[in-house]
C-alpha atoms as a PDB file:
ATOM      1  CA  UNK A   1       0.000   0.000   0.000  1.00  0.00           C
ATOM      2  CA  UNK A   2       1.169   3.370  -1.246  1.00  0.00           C
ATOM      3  CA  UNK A   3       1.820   6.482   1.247  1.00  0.00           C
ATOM      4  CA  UNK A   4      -0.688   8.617  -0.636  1.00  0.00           C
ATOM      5  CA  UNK A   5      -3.815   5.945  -0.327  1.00  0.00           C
ATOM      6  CA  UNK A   6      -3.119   5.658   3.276  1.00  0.00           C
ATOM      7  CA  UNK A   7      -5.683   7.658   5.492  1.00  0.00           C
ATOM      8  CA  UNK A   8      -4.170  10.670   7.284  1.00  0.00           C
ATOM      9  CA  UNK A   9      -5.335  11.999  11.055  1.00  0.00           C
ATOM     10  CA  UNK A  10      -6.888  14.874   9.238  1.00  0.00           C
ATOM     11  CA  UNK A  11      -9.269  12.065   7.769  1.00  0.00           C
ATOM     12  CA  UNK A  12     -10.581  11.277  11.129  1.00  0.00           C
ATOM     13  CA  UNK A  13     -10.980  14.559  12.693  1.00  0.00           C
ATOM     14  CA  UNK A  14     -14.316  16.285  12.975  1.00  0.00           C
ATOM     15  CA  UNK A  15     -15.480  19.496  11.929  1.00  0.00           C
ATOM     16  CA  UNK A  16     -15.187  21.922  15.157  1.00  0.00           C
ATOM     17  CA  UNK A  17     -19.012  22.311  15.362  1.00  0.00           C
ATOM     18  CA  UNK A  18     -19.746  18.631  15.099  1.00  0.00           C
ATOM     19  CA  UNK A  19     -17.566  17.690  17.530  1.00  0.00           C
ATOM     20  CA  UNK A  20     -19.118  16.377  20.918  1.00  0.00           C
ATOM     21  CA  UNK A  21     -18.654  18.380  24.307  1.00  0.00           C
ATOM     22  CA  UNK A  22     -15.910  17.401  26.620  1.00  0.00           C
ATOM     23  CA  UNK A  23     -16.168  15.593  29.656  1.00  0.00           C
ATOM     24  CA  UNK A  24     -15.404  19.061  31.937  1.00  0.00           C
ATOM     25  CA  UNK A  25     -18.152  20.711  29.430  1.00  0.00           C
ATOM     26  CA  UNK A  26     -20.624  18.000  30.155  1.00  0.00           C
ATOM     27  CA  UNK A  27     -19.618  18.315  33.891  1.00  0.00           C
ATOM     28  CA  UNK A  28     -20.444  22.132  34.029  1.00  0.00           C
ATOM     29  CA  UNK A  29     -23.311  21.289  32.207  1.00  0.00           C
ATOM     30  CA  UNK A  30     -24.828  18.998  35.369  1.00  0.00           C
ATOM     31  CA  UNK A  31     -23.473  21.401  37.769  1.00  0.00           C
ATOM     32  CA  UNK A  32     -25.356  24.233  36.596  1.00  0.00           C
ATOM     33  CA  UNK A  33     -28.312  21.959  36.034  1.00  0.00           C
ATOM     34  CA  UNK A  34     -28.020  20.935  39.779  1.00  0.00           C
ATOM     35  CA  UNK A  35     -28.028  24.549  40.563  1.00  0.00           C
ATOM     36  CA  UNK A  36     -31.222  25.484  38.903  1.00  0.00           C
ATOM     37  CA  UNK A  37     -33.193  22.323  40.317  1.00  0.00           C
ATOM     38  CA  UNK A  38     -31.923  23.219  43.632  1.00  0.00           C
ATOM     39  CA  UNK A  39     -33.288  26.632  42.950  1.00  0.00           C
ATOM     40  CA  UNK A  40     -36.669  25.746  41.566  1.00  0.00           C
ATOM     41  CA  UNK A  41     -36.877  22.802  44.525  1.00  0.00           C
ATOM     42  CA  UNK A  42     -36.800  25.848  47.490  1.00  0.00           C
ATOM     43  CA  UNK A  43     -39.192  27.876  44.970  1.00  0.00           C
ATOM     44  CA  UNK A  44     -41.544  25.590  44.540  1.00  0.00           C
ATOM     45  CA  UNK A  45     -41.074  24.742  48.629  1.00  0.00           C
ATOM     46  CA  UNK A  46     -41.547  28.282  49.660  1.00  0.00           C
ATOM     47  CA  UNK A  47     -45.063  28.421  47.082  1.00  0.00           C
ATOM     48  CA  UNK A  48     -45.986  25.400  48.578  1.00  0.00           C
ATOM     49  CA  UNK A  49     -45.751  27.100  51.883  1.00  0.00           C
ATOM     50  CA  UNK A  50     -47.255  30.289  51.083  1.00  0.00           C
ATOM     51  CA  UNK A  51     -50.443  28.578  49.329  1.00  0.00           C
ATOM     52  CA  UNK A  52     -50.596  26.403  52.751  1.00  0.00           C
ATOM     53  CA  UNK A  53     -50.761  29.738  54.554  1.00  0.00           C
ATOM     54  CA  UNK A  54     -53.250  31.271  52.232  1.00  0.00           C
ATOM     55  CA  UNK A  55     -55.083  27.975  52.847  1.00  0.00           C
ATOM     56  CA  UNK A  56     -55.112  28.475  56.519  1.00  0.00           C
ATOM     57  CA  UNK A  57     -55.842  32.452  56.230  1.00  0.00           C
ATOM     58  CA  UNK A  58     -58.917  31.553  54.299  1.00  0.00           C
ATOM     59  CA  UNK A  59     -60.309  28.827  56.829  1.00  0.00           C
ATOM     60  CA  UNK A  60     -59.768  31.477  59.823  1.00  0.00           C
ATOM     61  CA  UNK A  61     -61.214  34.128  57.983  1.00  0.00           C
ATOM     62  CA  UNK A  62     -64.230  32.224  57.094  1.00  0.00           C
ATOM     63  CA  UNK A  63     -65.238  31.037  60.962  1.00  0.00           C
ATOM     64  CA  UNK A  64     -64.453  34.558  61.612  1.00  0.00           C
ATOM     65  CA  UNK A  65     -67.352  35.137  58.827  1.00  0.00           C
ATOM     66  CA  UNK A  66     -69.545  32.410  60.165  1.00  0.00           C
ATOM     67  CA  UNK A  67     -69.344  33.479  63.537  1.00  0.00           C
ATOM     68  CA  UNK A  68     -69.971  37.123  62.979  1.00  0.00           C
ATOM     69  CA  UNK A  69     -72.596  35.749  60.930  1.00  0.00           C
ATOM     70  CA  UNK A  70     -74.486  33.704  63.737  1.00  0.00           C
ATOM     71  CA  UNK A  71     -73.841  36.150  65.986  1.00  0.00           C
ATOM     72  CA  UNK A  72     -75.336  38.875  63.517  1.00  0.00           C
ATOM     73  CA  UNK A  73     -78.758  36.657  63.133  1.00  0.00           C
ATOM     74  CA  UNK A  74     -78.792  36.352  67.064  1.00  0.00           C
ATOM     75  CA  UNK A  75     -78.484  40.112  67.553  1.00  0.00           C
ATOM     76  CA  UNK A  76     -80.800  41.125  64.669  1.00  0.00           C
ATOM     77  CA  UNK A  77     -84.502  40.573  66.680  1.00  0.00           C
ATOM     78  CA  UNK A  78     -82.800  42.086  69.626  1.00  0.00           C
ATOM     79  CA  UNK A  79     -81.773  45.764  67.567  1.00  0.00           C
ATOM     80  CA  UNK A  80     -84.916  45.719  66.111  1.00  0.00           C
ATOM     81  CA  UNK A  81     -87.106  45.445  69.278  1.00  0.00           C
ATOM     82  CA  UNK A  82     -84.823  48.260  70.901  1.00  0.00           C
ATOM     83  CA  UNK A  83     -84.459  50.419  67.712  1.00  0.00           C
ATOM     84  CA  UNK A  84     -87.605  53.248  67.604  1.00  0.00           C
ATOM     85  CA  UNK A  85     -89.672  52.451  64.752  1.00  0.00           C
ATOM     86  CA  UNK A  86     -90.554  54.570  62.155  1.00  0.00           C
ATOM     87  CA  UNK A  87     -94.513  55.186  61.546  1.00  0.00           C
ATOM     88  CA  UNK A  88     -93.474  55.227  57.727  1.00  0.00           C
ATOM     89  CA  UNK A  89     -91.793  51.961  57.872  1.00  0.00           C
ATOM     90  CA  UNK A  90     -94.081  50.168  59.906  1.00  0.00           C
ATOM     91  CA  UNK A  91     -96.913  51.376  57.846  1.00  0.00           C
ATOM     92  CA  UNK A  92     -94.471  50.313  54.353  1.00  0.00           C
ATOM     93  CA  UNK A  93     -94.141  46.975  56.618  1.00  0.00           C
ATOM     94  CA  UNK A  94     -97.705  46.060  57.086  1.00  0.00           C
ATOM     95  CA  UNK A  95     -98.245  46.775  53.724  1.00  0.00           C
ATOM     96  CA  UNK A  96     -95.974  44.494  52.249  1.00  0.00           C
ATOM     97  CA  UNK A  97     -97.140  41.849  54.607  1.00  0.00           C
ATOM     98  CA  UNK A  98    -100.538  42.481  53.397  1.00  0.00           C
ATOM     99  CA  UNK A  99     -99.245  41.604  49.815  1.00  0.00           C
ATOM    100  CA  UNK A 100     -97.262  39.028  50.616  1.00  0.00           C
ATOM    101  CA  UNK A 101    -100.360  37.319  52.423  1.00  0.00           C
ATOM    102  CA  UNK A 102    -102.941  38.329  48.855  1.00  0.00           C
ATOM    103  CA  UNK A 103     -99.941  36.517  46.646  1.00  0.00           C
ATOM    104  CA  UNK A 104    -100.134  33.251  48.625  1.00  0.00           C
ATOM    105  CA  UNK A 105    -103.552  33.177  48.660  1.00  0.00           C
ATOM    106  CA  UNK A 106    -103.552  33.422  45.214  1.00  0.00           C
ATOM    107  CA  UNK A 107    -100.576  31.160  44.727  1.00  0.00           C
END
C-alpha cells in the first residue's frame, strides 16, 4: 500500500461544530443543572408554603365570617325590638305583609 492511499489523522478529525462536548463541558453542564433544580426545589417549597398559609388564612377568615354571621342573626330581633320604629316603615311593613299574604292566597 502506497503512502498517498493511506488515510491521514486529518481524515478522522471532525469538523469543530460537530464535535461532541468534553467531559469538563458535560460536567459544568450537570453542575449548573443541579443549581437550577436546587433553585426551583426551594421555589416551589416556599409556594408550597405560602399557598398552605393562604389555605389556613382563608379557613380562619371564614369562621371569623360564620361566627360574625351567627352572631349577627342572634343580635338582629334584639336591635330591632330596641331600635324606635318609624310610623313610615311600619306602615311600608304592614303593607308588604298584606301583599305578601294576597300573593299566597292566590298562589
Amino acid at each position: 500500500m502506497e503512502a498517498s492511499e493511506r488515510d491521514s489523522t486529518q481524515d478522522w478529525l471532525l469538523p469543530e461544530g460537530a464535535a461532541p462536548p468534553l467531559l469538563s463541558e458535560l460536567e459544568e453542564r450537570i453542575d449548573e443543572a443541579l443549581i437550577v433544580a436546587r433553585a426551583s426545589e426551594k421555589a416551589a417549597m416556599a409556594i408550597g408554603d405560602a399557598a398552605l398559609d393562604a389555605a389556613e388564612q382563608a379557613r380562619r377568615a371564614a369562621d371569623i365570617a360564620e361566627r360574625a354571621s351567627v352572631a349577627a342573626l342572634g343580635l338582629q330581633p334584639t336591635i330591632a325590638a330596641e331600635a324606635p320604629v318609624d310610623p313610615a316603615l311600619r306602615s311600608f311593613s304592614e303593607r308588604a305583609d298584606r301583599v305578601v299574604a294576597r300573593l299566597r292566597a292566590v298562589a
